[in-house]
Protein backbone atom coordinates (compact mmCIF):
# COMPACT_ATOMS: atom_id res chain seq x y z
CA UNK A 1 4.59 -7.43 0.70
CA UNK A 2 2.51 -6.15 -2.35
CA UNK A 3 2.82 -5.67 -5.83
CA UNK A 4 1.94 -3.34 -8.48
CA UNK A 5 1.79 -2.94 -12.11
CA UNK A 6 1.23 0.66 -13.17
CA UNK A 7 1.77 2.98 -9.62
CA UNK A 8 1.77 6.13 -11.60
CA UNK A 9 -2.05 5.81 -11.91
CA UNK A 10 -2.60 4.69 -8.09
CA UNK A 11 -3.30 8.35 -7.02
CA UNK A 12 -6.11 9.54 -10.01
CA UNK A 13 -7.99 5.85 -8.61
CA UNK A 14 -7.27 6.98 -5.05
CA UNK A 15 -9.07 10.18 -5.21
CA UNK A 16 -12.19 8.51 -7.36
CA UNK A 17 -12.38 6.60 -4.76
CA UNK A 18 -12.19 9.06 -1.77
CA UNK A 19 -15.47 10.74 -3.12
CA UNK A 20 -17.71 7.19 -2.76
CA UNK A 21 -20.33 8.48 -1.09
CA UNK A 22 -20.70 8.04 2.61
CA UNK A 23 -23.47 5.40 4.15
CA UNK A 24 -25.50 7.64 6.90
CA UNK A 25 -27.81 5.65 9.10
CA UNK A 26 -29.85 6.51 11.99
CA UNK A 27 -27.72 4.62 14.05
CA UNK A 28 -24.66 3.20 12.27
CA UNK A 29 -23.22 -0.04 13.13
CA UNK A 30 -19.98 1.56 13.14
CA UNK A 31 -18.15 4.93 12.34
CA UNK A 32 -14.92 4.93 10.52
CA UNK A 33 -12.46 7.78 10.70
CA UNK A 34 -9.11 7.53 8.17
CA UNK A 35 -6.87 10.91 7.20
CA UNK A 36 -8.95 11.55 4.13
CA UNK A 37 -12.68 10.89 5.17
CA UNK A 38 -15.44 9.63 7.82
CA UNK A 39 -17.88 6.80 7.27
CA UNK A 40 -20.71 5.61 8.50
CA UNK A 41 -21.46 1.90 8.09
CA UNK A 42 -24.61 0.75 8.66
CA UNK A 43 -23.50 -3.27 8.61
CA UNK A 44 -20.65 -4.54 10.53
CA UNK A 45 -19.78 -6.80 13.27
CA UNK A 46 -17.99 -6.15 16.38
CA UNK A 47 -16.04 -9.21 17.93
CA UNK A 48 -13.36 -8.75 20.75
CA UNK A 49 -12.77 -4.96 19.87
CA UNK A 50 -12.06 -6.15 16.15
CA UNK A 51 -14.22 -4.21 13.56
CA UNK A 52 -15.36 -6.76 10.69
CA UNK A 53 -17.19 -4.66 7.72
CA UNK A 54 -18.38 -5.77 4.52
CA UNK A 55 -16.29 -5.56 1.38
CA UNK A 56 -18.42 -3.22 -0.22
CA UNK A 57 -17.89 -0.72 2.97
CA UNK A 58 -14.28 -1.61 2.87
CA UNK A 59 -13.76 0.31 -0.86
CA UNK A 60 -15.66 2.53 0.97
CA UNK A 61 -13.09 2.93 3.70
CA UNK A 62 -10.16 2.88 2.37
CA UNK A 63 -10.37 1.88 -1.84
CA UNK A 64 -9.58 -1.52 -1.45
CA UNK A 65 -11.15 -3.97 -3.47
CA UNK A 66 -10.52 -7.75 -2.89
CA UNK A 67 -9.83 -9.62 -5.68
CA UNK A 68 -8.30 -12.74 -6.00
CA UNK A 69 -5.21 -11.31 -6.00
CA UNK A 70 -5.44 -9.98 -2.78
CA UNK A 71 -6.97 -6.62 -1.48
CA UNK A 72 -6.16 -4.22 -4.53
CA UNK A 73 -6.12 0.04 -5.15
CA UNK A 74 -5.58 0.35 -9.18
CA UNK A 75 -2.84 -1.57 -9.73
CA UNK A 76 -1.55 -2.12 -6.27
CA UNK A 77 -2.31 -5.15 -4.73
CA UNK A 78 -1.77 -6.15 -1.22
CA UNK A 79 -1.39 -10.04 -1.80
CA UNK A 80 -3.66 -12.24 1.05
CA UNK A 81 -2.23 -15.45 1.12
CA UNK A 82 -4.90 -18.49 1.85
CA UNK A 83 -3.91 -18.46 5.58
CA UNK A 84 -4.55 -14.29 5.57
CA UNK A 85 -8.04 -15.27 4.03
CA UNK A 86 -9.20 -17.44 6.72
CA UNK A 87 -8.53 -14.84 9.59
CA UNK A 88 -9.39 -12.14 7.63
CA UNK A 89 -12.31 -13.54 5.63
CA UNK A 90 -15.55 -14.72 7.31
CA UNK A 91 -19.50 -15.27 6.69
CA UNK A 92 -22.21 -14.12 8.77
CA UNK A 93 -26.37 -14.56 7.94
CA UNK A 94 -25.28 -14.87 4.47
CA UNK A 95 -23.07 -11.64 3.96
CA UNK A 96 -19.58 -11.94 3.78
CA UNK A 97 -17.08 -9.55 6.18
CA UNK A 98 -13.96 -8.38 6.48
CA UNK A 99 -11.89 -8.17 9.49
CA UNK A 100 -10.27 -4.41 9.55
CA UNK A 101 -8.71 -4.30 12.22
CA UNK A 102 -6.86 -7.37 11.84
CA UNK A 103 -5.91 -6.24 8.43
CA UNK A 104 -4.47 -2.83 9.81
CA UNK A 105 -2.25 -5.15 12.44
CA UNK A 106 -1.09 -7.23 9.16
CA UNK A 107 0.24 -3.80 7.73
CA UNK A 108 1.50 -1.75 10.28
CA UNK A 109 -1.26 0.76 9.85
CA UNK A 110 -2.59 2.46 12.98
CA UNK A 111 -5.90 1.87 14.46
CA UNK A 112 -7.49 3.59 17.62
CA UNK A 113 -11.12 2.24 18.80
CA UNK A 114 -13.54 3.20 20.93
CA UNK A 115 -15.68 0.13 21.31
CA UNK A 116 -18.11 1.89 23.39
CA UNK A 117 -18.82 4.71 20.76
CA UNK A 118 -18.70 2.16 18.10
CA UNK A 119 -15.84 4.29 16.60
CA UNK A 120 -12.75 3.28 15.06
CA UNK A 121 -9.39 5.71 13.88
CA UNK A 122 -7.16 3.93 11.03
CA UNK A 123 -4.10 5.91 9.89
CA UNK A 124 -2.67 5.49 6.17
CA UNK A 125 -2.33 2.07 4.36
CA UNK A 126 1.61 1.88 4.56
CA UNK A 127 2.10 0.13 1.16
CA UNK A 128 -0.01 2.74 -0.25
CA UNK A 129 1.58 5.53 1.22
CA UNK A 130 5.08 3.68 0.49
CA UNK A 131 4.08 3.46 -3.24
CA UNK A 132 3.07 6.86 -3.48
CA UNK A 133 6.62 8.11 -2.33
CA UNK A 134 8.53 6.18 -5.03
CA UNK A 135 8.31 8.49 -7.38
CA UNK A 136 7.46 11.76 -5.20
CA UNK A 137 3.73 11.37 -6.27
CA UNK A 138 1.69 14.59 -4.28
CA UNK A 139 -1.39 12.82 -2.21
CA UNK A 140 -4.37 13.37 -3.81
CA UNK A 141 -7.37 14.68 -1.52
CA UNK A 142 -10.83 16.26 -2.06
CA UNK A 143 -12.23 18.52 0.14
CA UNK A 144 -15.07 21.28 0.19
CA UNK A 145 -14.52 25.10 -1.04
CA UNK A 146 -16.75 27.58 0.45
CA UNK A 147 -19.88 27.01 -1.64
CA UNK A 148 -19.84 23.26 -0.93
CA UNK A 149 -18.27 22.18 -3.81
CA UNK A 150 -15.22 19.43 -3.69
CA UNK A 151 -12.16 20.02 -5.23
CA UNK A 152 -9.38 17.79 -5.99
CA UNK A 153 -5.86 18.57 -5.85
CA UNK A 154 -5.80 16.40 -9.09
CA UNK A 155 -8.32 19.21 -10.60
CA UNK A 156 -5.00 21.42 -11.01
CA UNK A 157 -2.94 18.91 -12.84
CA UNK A 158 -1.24 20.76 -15.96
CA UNK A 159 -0.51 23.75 -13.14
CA UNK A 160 1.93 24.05 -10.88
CA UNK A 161 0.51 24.50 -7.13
CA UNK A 162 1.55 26.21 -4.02
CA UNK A 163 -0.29 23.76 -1.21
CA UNK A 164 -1.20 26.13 1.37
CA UNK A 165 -2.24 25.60 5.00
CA UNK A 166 -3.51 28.26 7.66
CA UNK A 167 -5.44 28.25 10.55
CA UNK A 168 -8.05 30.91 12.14
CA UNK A 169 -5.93 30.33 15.41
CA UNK A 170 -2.23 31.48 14.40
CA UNK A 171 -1.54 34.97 13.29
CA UNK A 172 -0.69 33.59 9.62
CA UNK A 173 -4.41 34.09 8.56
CA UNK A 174 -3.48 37.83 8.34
CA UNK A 175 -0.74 36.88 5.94
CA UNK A 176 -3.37 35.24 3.16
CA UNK A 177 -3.61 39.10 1.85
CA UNK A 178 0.01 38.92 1.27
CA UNK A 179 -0.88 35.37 -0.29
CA UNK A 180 -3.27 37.33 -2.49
CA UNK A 181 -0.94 39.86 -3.87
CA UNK A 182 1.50 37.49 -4.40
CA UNK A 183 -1.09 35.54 -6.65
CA UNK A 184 -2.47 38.37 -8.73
CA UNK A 185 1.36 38.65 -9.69
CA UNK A 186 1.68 35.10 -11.16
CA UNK A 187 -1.54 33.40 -11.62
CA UNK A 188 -1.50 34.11 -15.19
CA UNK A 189 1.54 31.88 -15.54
CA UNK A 190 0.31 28.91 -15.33
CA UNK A 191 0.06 28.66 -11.51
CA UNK A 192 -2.39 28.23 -8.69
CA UNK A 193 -2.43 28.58 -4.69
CA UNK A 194 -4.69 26.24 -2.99
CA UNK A 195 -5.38 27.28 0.50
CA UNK A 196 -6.41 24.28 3.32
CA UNK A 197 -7.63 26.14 6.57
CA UNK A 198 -6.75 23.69 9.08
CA UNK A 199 -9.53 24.25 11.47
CA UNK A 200 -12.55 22.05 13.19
CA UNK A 201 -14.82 25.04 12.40
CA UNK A 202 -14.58 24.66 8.92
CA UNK A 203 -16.39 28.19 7.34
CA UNK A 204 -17.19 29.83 10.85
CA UNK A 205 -14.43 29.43 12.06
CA UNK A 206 -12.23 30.47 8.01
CA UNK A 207 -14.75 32.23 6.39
CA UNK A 208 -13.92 36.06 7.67
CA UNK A 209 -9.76 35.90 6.93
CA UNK A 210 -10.34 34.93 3.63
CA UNK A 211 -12.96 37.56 3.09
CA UNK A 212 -11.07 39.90 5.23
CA UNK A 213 -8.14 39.05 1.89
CA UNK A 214 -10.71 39.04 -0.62
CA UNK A 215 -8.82 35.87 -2.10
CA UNK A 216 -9.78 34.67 -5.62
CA UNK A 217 -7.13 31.74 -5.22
CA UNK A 218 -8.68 28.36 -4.47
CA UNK A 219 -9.93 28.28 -0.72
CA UNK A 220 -10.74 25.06 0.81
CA UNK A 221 -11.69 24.15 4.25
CA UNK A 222 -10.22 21.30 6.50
CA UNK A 223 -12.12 20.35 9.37
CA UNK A 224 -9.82 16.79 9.97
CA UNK A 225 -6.41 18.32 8.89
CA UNK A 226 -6.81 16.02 5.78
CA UNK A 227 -3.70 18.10 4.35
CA UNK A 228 -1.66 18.26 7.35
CA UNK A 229 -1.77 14.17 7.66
CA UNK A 230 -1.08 13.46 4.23
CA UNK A 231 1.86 15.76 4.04
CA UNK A 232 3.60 15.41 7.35
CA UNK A 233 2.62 18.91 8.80
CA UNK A 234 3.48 19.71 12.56
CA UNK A 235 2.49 23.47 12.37
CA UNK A 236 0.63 26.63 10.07
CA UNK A 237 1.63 27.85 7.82
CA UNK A 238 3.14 25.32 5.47
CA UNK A 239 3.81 25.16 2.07
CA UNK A 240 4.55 22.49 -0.61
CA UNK A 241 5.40 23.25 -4.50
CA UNK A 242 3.42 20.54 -6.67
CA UNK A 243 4.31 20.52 -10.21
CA UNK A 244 2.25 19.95 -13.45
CA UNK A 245 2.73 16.30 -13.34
CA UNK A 246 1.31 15.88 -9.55
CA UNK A 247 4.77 15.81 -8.45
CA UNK A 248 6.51 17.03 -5.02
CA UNK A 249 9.25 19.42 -6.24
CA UNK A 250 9.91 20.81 -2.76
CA UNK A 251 8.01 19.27 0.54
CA UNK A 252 6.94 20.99 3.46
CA UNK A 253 8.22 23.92 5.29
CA UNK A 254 7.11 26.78 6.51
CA UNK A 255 5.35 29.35 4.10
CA UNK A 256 5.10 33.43 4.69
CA UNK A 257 4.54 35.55 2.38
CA UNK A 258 6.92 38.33 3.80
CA UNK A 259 9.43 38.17 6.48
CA UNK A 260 7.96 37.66 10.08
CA UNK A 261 10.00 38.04 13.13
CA UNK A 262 8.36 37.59 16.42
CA UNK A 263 9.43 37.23 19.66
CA UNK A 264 12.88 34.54 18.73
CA UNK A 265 10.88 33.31 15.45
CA UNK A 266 12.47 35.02 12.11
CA UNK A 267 11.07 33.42 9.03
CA UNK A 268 12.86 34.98 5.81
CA UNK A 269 9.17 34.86 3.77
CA UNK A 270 10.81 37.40 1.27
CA UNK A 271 13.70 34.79 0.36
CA UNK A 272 10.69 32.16 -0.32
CA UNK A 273 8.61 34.07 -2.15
CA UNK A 274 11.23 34.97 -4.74
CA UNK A 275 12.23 31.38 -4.80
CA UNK A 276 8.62 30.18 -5.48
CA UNK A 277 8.66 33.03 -8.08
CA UNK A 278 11.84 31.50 -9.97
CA UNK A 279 10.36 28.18 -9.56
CA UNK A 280 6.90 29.30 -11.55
CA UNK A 281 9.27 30.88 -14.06
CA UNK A 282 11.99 28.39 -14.68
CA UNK A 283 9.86 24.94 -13.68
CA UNK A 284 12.31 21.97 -13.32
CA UNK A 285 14.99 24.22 -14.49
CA UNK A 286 14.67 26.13 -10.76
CA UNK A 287 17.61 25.83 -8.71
CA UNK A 288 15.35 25.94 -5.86
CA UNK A 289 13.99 22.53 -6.41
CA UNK A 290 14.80 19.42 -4.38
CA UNK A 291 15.59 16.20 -5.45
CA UNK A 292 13.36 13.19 -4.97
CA UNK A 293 15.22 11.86 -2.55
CA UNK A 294 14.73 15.11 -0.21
CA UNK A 295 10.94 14.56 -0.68
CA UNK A 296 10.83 10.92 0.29
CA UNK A 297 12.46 11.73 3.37
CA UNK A 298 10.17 14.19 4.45
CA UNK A 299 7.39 12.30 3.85
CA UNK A 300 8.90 8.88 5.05
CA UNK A 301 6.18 6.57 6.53
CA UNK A 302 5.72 7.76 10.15
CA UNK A 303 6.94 6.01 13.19
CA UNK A 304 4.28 3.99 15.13
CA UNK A 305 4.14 7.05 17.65
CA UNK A 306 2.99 9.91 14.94
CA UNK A 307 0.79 7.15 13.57
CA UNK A 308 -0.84 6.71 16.41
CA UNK A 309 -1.16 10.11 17.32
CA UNK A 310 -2.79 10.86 13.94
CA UNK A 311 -5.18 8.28 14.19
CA UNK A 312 -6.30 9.64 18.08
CA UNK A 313 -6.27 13.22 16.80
CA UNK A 314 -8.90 12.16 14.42
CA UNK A 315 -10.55 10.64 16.79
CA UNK A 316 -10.60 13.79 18.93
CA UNK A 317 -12.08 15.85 15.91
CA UNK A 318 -14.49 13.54 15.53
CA UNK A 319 -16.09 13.97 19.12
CA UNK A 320 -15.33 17.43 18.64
CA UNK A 321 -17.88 17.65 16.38
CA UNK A 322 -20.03 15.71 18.22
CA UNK A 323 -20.27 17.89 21.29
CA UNK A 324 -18.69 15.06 23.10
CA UNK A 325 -15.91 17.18 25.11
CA UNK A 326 -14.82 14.53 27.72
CA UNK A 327 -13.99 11.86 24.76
CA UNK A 328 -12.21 14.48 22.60
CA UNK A 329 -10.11 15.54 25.40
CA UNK A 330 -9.44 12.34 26.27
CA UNK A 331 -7.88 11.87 22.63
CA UNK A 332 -6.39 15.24 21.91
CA UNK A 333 -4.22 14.46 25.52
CA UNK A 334 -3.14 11.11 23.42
CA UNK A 335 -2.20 12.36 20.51
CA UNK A 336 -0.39 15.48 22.32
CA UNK A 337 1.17 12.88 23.99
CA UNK A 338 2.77 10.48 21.63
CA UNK A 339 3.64 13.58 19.53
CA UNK A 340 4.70 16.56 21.20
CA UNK A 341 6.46 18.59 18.99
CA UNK A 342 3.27 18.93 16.55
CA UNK A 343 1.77 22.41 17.18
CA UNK A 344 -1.56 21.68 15.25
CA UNK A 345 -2.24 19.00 17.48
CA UNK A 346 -2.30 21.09 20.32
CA UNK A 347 -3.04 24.89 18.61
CA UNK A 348 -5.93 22.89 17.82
CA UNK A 349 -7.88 22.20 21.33
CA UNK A 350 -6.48 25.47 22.85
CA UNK A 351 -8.83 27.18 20.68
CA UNK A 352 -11.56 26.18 21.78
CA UNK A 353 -10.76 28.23 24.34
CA UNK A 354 -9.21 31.14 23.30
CA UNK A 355 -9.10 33.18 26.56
CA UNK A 356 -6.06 30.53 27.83
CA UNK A 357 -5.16 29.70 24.12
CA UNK A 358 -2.38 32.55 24.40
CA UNK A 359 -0.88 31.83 27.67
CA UNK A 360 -1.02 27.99 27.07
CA UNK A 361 1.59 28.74 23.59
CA UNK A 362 3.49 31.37 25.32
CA UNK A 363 4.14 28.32 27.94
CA UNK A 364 4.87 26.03 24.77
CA UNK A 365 6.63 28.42 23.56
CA UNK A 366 9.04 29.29 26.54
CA UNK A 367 9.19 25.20 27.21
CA UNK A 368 11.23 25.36 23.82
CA UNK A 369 14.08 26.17 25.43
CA UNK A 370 15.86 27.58 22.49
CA UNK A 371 14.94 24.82 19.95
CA UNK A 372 12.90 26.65 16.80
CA UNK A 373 9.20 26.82 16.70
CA UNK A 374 9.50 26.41 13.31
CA UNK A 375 12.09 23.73 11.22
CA UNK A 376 14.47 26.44 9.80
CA UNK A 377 13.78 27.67 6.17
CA UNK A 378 16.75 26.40 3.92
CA UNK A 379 15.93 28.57 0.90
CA UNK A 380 19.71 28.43 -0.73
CA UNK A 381 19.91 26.65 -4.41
CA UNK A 382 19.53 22.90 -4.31
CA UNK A 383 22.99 22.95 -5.59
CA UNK A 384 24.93 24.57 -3.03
């Protein structure tokens, strides 16, 4: 389906390309939601539901460039053979466009679209994401601290990385003090935590915990659960170890600082933390790090279903944000729907309410029936 020359470097071109700089008009032509970012495109053409955009605003999008070769990121291309081109390729007043959503159906990537709102959802490029997992490469992303600023997971290569995520709306935001102490221990080793509050309310809604743990690790906010779509994350918190070569040496489970026990959830956070401690002190050499093989299966391309329910739970944010309750509803019920086991998803909406948001887990919660709230922590050496 594609090929590729060099796919160690996809992920540095990814992440140039994630910061291209968004097109804001007065009244797009179109809106254009993916995992990683939101744009607004000021030229595109609308025909049957199908989104056509111009191949500048396609780089834009997602990186892709076409090139005779076919639509390329780096040194992955995506080969369009001369049929491809004809339905994908087309001229309009003298501009040339692109035909998205056809593209996405070509792939297997997900697309939601609201035609009315002129709003389209697109999960991940699947060869990218396939690439990517070969050799247990860590998905870049960039996303604002608390001055503004954008930070790059790939700013901390040469460190190794906890990947932390949180959420104002689950207890584990008074557990980023614990984080804290933790990091005072072991930041001068050569190590970093990088904190991703998973919440729609960006600062107003993050802001206080970290103050309240007077955190000097690297806090980042996450309005659209960038984080928690490129790593396969159904609930907060959740860690993943990233070495100094960008790499996945352990994927994502659940990440406490201490032990927690609560109600029928026990979550041995003292076991972890001295395995993340061996890990910053022996590297590769840990016996707490997982083989490649263990990563790629965490992070295996998603069925249609999660896809899908990604690509409507960004949709959801994305009304969110735009005061426009009865379509985000109508999306957060979708992608609750089609997925639900993922906490976040629903966690989420509920607190936008938060006078029902307890009852509404506690009846999640009892619903469980027994099965874990969260995957169990398997902590023991790789090798046993």
């Amino acid at each position: 389906m594609f090929s590729v020359r060099h796919p160690a470097k996809i992920c540095g071109f990814v992440i140039g390309l994630m910061q291209a700089a968004c097109t804001f008009a007065a009244d797009p032509a179109a809106v254009v939601v993916t995992p990683t970012r939101t744009v607004e495109v000021d030229s595109a053409l609308v025909n049957g539901g199908e989104l056509w955009v111009t191949p500048e605003d396609l780089t834009k999008i997602n990186g892709l460039v076409l090139k005779p070769e076919g639509a390329c990121l780096g040194d992955l291309c995506i080969p369009l053979s001369e049929d491809a081109r004809q339905k994908l390729l087309s001229t309009e007043g003298g501009k040339g466009y692109f035909n998205l959503t056809a593209f996405a159906a070509q792939q297997g990537q997900a697309v939601v679209a609201d035609v009315e709102a002129k709003v389209w959802s697109f999960g991940v490029v699947p060869p990218v994401e396939q690439m990517q997992l070969q050799d247990a490469t860590a998905p870049d992303f960039a996303l604002a601290n608390r001055k503004g600023e954008t930070v790059r997971l790939s700013d901390y290569r040469g460190k190794k990385v906890l990947l932390l995520t949180w959420a104002s709306w689950c207890q584990c935001k008074q557990d980023l003090v614990g984080w804290q102490r933790v990091y005072e221990d072991l930041k001068d080793q050569n190590f970093e935590i990088i904190a991703a509050a998973q919440d729609t309310g960006g600062e107003e809604a993050a802001g206080s915990s970290y103050d309240k743990a007077k955190a000097t690790y690297t806090t980042l906010l996450d309005p659209q659960h960038t984080v928690s779509s490129l790593y396969k994350m159904v609930n907060v918190p959740t860690g993943v170890w990233i070495d100094e070569q960008g790499k996945i040496v352990r994927p994502s489970e659940v990440a406490y600082s201490r032990n927690v026990a609560l109600l029928s959830i026990k979550v041995e956070g003292d076991k972890y933390v001295d395995a993340l401690r061996d890990w910053v002190k022996n590297g590769d050499k840990s016996e707490f790090v997982v083989g490649a093989d263990k990563v790629q299966t965490r992070l295996a391309t998603p069925s249609k279903e999660a896809a899908l329910a990604d690509a409507n739970f960004k949709m959801a944010v994305h009304f969110h944000q735009r005061q426009d309750k009865s379509r985000a509803d109508r999306y957060f019920a979708e992608a609750q729907r089609l997925q639900p086991d993922d906490w976040n998803y629903h966690r989420q909406q509920w607190s936008f309410d938060p006078q029902s948001a307890i009852k509404l887990w506690m009846q999640k919660y009892t619903a469980l029936g027994g099965k874990p709230y969260y995957e169990p922590l398997v902590i023991e050496p790789a090798g046993k």
